[in-house]
Each structure stands twice: as C-alpha cells, then as structure tokens.
PDB file of N, CA and C in Angstrom:
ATOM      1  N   UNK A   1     124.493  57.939 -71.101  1.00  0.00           N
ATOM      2  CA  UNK A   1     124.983  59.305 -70.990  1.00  0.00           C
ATOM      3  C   UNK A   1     124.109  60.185 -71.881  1.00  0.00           C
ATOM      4  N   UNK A   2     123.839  61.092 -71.323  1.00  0.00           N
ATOM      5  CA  UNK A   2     123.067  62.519 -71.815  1.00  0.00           C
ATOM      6  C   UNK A   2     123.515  63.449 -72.846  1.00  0.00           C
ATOM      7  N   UNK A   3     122.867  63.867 -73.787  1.00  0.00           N
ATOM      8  CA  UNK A   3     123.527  65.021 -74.558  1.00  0.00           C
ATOM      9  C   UNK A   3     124.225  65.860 -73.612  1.00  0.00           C
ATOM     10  N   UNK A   4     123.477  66.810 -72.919  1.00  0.00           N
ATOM     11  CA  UNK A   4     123.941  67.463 -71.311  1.00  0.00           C
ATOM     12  C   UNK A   4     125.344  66.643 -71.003  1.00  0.00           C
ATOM     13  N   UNK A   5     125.362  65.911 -70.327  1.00  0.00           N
ATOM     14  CA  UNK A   5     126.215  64.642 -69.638  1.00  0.00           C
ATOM     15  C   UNK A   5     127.532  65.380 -70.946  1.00  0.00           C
ATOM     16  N   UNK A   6     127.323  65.030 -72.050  1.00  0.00           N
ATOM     17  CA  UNK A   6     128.306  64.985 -73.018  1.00  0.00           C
ATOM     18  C   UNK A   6     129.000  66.277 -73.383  1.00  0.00           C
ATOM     19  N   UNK A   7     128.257  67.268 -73.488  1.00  0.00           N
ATOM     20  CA  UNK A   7     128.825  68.454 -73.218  1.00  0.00           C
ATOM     21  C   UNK A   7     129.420  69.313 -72.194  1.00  0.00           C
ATOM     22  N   UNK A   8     128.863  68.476 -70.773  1.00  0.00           N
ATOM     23  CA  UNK A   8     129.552  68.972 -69.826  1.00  0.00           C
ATOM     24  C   UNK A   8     131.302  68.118 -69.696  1.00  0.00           C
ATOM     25  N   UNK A   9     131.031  67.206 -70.032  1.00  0.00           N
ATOM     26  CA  UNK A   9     132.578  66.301 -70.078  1.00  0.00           C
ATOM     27  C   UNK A   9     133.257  66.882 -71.217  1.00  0.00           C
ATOM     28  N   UNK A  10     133.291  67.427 -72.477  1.00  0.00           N
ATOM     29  CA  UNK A  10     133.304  68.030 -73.250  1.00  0.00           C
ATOM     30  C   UNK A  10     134.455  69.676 -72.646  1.00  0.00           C
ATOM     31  N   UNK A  11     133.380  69.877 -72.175  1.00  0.00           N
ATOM     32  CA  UNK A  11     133.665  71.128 -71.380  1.00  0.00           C
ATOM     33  C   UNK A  11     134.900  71.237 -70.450  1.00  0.00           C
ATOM     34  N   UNK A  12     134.816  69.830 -69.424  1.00  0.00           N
ATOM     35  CA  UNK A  12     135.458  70.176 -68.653  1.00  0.00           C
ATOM     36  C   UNK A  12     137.401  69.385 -69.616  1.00  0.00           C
ATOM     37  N   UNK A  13     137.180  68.845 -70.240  1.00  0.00           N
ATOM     38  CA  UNK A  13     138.076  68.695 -71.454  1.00  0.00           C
ATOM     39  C   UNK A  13     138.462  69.758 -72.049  1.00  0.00           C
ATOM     40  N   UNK A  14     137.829  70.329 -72.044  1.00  0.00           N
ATOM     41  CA  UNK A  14     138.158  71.874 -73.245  1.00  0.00           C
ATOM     42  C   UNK A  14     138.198  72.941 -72.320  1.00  0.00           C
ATOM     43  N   UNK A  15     138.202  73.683 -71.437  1.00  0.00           N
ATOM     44  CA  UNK A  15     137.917  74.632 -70.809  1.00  0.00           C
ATOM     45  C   UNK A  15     137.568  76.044 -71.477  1.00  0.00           C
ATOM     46  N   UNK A  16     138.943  76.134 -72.886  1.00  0.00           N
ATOM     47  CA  UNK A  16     138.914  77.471 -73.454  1.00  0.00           C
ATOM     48  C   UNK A  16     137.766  77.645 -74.297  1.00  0.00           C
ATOM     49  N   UNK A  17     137.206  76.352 -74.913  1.00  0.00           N
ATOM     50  CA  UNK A  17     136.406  76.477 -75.405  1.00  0.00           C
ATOM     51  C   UNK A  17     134.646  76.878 -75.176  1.00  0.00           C
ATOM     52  N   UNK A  18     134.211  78.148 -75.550  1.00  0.00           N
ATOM     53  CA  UNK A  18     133.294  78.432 -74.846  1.00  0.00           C
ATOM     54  C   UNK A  18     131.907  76.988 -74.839  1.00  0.00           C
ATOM     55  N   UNK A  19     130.572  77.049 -74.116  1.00  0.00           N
ATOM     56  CA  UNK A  19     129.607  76.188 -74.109  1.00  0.00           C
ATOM     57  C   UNK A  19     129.068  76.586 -75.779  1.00  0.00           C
ATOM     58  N   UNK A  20     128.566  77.401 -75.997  1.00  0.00           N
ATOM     59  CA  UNK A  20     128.020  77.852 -77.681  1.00  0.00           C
ATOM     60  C   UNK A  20     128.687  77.002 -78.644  1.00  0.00           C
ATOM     61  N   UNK A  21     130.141  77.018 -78.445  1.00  0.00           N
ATOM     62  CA  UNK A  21     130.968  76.563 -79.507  1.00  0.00           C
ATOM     63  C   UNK A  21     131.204  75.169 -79.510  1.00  0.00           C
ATOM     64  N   UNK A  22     130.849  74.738 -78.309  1.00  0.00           N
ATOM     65  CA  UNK A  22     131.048  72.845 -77.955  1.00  0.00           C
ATOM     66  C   UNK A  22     129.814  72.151 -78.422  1.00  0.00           C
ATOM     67  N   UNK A  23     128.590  73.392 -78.130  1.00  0.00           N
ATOM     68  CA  UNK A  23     127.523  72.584 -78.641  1.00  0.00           C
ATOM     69  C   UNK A  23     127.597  72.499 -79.980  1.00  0.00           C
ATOM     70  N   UNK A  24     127.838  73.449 -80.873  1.00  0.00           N
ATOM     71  CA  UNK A  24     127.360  74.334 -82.096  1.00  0.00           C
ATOM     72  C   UNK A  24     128.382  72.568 -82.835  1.00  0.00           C
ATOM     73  N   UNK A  25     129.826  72.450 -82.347  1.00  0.00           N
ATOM     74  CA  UNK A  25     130.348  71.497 -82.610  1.00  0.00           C
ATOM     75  C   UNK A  25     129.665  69.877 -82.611  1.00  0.00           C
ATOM     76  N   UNK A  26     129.344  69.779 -81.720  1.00  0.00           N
ATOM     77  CA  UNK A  26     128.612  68.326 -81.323  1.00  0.00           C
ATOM     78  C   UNK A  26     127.322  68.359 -82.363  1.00  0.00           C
ATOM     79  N   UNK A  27     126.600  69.354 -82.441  1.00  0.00           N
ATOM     80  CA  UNK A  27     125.584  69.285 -83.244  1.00  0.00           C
ATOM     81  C   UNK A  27     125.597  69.211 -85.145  1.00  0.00           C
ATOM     82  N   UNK A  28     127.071  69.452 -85.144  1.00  0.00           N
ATOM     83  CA  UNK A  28     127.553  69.479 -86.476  1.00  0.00           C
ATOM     84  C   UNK A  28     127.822  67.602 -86.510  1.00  0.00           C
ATOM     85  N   UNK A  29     128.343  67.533 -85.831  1.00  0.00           N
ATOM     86  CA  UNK A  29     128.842  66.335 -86.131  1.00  0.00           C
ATOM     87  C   UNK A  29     127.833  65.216 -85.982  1.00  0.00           C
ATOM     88  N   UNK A  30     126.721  65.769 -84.871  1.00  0.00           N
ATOM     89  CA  UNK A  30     125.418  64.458 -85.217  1.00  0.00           C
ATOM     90  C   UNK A  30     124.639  64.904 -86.300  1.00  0.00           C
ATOM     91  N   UNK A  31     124.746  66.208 -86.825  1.00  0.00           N
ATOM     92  CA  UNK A  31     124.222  66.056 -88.078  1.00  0.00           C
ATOM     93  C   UNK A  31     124.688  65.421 -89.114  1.00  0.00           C
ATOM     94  N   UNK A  32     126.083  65.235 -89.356  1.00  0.00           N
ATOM     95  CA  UNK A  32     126.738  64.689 -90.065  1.00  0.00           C
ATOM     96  C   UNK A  32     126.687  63.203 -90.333  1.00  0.00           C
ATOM     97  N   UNK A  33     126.463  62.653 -88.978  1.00  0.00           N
ATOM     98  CA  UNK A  33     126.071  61.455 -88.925  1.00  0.00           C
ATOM     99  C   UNK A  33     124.705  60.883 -89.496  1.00  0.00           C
ATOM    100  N   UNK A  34     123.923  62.039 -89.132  1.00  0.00           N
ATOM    101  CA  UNK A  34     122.531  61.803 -89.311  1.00  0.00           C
ATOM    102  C   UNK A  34     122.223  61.729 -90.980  1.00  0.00           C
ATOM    103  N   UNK A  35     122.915  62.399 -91.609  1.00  0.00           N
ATOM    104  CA  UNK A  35     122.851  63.184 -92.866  1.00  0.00           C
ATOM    105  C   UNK A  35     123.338  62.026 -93.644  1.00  0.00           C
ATOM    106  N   UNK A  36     124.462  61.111 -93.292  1.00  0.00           N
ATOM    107  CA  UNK A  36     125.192  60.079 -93.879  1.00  0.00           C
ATOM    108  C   UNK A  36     124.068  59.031 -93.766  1.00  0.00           C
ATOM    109  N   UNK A  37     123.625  58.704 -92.362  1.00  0.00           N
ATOM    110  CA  UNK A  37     122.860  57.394 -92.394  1.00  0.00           C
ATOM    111  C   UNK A  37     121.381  57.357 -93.101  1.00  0.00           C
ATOM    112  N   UNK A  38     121.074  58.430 -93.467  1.00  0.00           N
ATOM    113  CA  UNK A  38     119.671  58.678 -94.058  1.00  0.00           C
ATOM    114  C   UNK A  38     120.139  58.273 -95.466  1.00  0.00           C
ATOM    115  N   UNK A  39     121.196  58.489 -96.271  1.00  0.00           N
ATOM    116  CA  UNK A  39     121.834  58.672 -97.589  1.00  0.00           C
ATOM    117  C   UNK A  39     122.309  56.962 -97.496  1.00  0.00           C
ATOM    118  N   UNK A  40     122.209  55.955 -96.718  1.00  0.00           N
ATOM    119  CA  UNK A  40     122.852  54.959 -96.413  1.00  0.00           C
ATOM    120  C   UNK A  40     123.996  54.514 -96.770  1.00  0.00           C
ATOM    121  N   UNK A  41     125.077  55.947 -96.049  1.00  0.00           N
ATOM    122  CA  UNK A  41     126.482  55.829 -96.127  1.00  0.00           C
ATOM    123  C   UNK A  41     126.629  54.599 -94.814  1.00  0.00           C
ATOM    124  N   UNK A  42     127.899  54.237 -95.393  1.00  0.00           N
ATOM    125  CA  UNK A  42     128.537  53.470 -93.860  1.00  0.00           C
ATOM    126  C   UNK A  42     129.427  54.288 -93.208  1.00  0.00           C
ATOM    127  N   UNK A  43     129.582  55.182 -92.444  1.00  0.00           N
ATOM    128  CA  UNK A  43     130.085  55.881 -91.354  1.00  0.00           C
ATOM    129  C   UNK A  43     131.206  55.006 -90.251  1.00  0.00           C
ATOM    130  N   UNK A  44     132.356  54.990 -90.599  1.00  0.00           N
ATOM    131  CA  UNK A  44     133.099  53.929 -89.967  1.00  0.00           C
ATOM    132  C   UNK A  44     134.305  55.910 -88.906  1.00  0.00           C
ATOM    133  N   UNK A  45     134.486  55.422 -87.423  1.00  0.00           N
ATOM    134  CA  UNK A  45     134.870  56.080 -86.787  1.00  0.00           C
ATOM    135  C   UNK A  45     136.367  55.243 -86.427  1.00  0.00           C
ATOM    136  N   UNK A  46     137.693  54.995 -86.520  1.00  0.00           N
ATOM    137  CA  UNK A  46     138.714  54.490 -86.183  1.00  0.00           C
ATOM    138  C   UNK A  46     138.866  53.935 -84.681  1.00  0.00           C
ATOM    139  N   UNK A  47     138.884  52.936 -84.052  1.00  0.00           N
ATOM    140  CA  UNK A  47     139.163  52.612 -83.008  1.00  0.00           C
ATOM    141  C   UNK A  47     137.832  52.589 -81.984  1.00  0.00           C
ATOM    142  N   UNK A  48     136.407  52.790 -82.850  1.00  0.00           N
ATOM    143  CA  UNK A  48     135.450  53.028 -82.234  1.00  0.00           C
ATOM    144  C   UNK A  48     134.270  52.209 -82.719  1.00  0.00           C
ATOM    145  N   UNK A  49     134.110  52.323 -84.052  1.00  0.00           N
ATOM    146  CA  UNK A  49     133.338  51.392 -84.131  1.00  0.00           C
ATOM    147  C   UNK A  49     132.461  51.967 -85.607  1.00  0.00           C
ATOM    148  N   UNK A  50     131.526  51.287 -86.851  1.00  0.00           N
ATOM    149  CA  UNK A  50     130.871  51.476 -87.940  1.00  0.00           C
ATOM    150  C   UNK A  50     129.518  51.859 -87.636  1.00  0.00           C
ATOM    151  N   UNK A  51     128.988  52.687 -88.018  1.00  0.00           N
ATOM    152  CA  UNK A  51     127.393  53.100 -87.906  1.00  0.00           C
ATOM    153  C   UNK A  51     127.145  52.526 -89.716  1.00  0.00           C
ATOM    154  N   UNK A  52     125.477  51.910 -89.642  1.00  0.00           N
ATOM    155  CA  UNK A  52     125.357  51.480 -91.281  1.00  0.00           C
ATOM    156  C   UNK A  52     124.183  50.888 -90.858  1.00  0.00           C
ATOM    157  N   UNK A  53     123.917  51.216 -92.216  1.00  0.00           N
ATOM    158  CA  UNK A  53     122.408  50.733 -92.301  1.00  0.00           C
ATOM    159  C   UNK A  53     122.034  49.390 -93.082  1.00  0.00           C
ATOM    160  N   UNK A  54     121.071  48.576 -92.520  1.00  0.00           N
ATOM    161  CA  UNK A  54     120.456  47.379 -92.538  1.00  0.00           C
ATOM    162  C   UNK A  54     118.934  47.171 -92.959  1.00  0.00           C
ATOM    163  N   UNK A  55     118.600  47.031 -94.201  1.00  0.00           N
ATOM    164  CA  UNK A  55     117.495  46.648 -94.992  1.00  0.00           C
ATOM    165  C   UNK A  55     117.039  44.934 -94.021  1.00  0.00           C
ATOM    166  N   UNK A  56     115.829  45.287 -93.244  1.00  0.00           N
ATOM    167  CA  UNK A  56     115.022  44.346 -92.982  1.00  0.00           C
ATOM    168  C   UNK A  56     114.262  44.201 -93.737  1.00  0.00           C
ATOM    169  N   UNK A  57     113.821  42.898 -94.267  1.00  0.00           N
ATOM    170  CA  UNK A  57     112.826  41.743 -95.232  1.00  0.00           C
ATOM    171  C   UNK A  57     111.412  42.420 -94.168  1.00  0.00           C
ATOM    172  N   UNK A  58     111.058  42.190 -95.483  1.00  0.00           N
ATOM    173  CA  UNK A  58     109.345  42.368 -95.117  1.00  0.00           C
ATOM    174  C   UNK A  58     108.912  40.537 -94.438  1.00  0.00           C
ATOM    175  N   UNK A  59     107.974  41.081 -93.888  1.00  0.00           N
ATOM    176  CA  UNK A  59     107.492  39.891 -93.268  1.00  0.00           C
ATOM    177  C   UNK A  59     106.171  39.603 -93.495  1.00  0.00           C
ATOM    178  N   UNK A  60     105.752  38.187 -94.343  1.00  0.00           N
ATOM    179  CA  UNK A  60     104.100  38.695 -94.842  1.00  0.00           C
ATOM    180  C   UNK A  60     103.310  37.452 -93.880  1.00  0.00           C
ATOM    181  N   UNK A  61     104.109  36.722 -92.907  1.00  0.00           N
ATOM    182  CA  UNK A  61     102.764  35.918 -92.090  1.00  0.00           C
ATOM    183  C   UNK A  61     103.471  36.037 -90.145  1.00  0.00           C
ATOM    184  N   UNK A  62     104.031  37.311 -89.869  1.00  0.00           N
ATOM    185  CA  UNK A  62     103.978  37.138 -88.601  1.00  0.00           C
ATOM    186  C   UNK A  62     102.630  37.394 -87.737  1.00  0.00           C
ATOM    187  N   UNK A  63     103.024  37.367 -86.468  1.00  0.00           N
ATOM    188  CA  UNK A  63     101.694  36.718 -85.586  1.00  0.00           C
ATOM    189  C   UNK A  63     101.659  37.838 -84.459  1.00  0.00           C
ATOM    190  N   UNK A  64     100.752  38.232 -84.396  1.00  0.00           N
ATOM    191  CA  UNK A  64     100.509  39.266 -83.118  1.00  0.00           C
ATOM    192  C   UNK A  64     100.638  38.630 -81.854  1.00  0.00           C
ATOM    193  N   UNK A  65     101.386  38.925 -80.873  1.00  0.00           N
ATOM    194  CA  UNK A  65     101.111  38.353 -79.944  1.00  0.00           C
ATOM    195  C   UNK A  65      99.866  38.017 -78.839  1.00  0.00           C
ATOM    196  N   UNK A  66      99.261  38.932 -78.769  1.00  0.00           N
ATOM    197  CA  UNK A  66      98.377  39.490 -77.968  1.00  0.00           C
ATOM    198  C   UNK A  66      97.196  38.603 -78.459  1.00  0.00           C
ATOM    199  N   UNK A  67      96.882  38.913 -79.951  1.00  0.00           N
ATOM    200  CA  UNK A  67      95.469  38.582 -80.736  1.00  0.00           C
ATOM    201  C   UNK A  67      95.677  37.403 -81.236  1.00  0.00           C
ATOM    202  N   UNK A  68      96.691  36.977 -81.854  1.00  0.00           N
ATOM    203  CA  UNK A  68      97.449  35.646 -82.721  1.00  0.00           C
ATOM    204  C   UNK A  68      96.977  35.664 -83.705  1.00  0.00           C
ATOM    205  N   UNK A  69      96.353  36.802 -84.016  1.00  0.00           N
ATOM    206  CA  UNK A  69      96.191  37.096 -85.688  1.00  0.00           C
ATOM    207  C   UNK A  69      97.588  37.454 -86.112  1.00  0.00           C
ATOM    208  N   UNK A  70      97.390  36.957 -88.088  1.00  0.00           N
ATOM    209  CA  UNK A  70      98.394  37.057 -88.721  1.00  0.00           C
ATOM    210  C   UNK A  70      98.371  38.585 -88.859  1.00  0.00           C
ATOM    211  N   UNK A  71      99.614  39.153 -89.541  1.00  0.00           N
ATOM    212  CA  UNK A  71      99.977  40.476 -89.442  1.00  0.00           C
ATOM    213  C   UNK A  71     101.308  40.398 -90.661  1.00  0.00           C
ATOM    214  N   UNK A  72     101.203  41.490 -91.843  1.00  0.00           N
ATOM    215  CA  UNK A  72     102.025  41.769 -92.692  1.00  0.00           C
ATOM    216  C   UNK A  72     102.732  42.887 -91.752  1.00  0.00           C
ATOM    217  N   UNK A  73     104.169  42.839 -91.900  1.00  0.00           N
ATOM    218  CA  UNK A  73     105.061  44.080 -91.378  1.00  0.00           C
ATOM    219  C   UNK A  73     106.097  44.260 -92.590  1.00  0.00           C
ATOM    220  N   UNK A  74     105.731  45.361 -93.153  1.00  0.00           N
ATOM    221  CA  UNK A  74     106.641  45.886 -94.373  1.00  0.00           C
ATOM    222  C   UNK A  74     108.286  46.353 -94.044  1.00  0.00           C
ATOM    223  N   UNK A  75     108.356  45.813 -95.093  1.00  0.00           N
ATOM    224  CA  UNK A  75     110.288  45.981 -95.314  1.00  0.00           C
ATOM    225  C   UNK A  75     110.664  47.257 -94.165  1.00  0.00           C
ATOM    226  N   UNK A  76     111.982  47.496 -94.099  1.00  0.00           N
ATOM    227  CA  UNK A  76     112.388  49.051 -93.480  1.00  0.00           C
ATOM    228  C   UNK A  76     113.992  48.782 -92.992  1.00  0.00           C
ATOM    229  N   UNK A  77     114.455  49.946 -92.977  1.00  0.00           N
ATOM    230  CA  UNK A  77     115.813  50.302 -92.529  1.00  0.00           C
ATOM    231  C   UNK A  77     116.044  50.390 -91.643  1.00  0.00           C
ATOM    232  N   UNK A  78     116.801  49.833 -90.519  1.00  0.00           N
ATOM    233  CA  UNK A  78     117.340  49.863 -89.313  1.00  0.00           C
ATOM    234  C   UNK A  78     119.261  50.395 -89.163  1.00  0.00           C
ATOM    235  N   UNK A  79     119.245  51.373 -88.039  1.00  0.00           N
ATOM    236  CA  UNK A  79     120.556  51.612 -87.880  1.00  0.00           C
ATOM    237  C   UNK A  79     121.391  50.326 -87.224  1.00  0.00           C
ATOM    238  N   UNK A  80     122.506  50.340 -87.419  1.00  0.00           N
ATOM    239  CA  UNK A  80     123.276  49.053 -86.572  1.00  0.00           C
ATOM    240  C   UNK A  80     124.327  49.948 -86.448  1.00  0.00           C
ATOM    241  N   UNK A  81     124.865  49.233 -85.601  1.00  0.00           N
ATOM    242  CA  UNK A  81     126.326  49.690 -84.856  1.00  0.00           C
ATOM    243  C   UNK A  81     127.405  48.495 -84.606  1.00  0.00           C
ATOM    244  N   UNK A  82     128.303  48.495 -85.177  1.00  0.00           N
ATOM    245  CA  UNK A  82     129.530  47.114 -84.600  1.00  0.00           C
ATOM    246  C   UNK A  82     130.423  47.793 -84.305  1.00  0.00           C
ATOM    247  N   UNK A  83     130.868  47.581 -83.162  1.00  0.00           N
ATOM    248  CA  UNK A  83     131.974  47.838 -82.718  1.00  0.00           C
ATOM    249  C   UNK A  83     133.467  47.293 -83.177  1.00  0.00           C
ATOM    250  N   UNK A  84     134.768  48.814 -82.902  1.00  0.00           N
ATOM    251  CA  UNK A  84     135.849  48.177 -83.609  1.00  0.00           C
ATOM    252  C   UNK A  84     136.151  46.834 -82.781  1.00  0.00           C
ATOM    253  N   UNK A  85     137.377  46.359 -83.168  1.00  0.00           N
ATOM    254  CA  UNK A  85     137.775  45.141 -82.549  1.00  0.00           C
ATOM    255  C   UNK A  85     138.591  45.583 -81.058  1.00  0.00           C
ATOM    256  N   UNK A  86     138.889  47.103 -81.107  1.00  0.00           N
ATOM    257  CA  UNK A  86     139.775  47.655 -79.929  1.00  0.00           C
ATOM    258  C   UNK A  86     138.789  48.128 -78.673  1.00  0.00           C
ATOM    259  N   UNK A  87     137.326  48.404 -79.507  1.00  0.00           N
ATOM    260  CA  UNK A  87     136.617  48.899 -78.452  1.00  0.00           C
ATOM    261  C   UNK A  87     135.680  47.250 -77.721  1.00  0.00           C
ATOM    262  N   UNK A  88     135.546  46.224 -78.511  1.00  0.00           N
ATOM    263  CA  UNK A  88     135.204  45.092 -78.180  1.00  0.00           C
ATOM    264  C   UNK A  88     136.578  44.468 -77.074  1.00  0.00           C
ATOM    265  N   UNK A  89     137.419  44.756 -77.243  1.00  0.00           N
ATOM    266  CA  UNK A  89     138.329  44.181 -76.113  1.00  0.00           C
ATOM    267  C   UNK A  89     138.397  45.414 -74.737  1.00  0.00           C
ATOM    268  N   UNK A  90     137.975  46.498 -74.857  1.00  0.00           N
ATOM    269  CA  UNK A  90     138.081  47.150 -73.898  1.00  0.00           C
ATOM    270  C   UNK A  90     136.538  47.013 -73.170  1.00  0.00           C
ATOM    271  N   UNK A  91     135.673  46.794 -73.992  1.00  0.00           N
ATOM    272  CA  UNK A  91     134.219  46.120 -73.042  1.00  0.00           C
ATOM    273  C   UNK A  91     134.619  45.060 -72.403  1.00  0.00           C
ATOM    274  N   UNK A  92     135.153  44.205 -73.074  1.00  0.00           N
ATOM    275  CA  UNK A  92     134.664  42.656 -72.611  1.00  0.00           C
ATOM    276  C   UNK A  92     136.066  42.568 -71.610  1.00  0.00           C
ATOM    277  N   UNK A  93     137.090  43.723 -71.457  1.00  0.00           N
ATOM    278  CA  UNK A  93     138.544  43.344 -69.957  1.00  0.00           C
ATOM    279  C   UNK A  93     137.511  43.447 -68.618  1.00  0.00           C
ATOM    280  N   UNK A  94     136.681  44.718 -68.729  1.00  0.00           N
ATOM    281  CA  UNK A  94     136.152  44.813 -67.592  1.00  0.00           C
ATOM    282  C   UNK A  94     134.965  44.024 -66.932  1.00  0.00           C
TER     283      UNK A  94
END
C-alpha cells in the first residue's frame, strides 16, 4: 500500500476531515517514528506490533559473490519490526 493508497482510505474514513489535514497528520506521525528510530527508541504500537533498532556485527572475512574475493562490511543499524501476538494470529487465520 501507497502513501496515496493510505490517505485516500484515511479519507474515505474521515470524510470531515479535510486532505491538508490528513496528510499534515500522517506526516507528523512518520516523523515521529522516524525521529524515535534514529534516537534508537523502541517504538512499540498496541495490538500492532514494535519498530526497534538492531546493531549488526561487523563482518571482517565475508566473500563477494560474484569475484570471491574477501570483503570487510562494517558494523550498522538496521530497522526491525515484530509483530504483536494479535496481529501474528490475524496473518497466519487467513
């Protein structure tokens, strides 16, 4: 689903609410998100699921595929996502 996609469902949810004010909203709140995971808060949403960040190990003898030369790949932060336990049973009914 689309930013677009999301504001139009948004929309048709809200009617009174003008388009300016749905976006101006949505954009607050992925900033918010954005703003937390850079700061490496854990961002936990109720019934939905934890956004958090994950320190990957540096790696000092992986292998290129292509060349099969060795290759250092330095440490770094990755976002993760787990889902709650309510939204894992509503994937896995259907």
């Amino acid at each position: 689903m689309s930013r677009l996609q999301i504001l139009r469902e948004l929309k048709t949810k809200h009617p009174l609410f003008s388009n300016n004010q749905i976006e101006t909203l949505l954009n607050h709140f992925l900033e918010i998100l954005e703003n937390n995971i850079i700061k490496k808060n854990k961002i936990e949403i109720r019934s939905f699921g934890t956004f958090f960040t994950k320190e990957i190990k540096e790696k000092k003898s992986a292998i290129n595929p292509k060349t099969g030369e060795l290759i250092y790949v330095p440490k770094k932060n990755k976002v993760r996502f787990k889902p709650s336990k309510k939204l894992n049973i509503l994937i896995n009914e259907k």
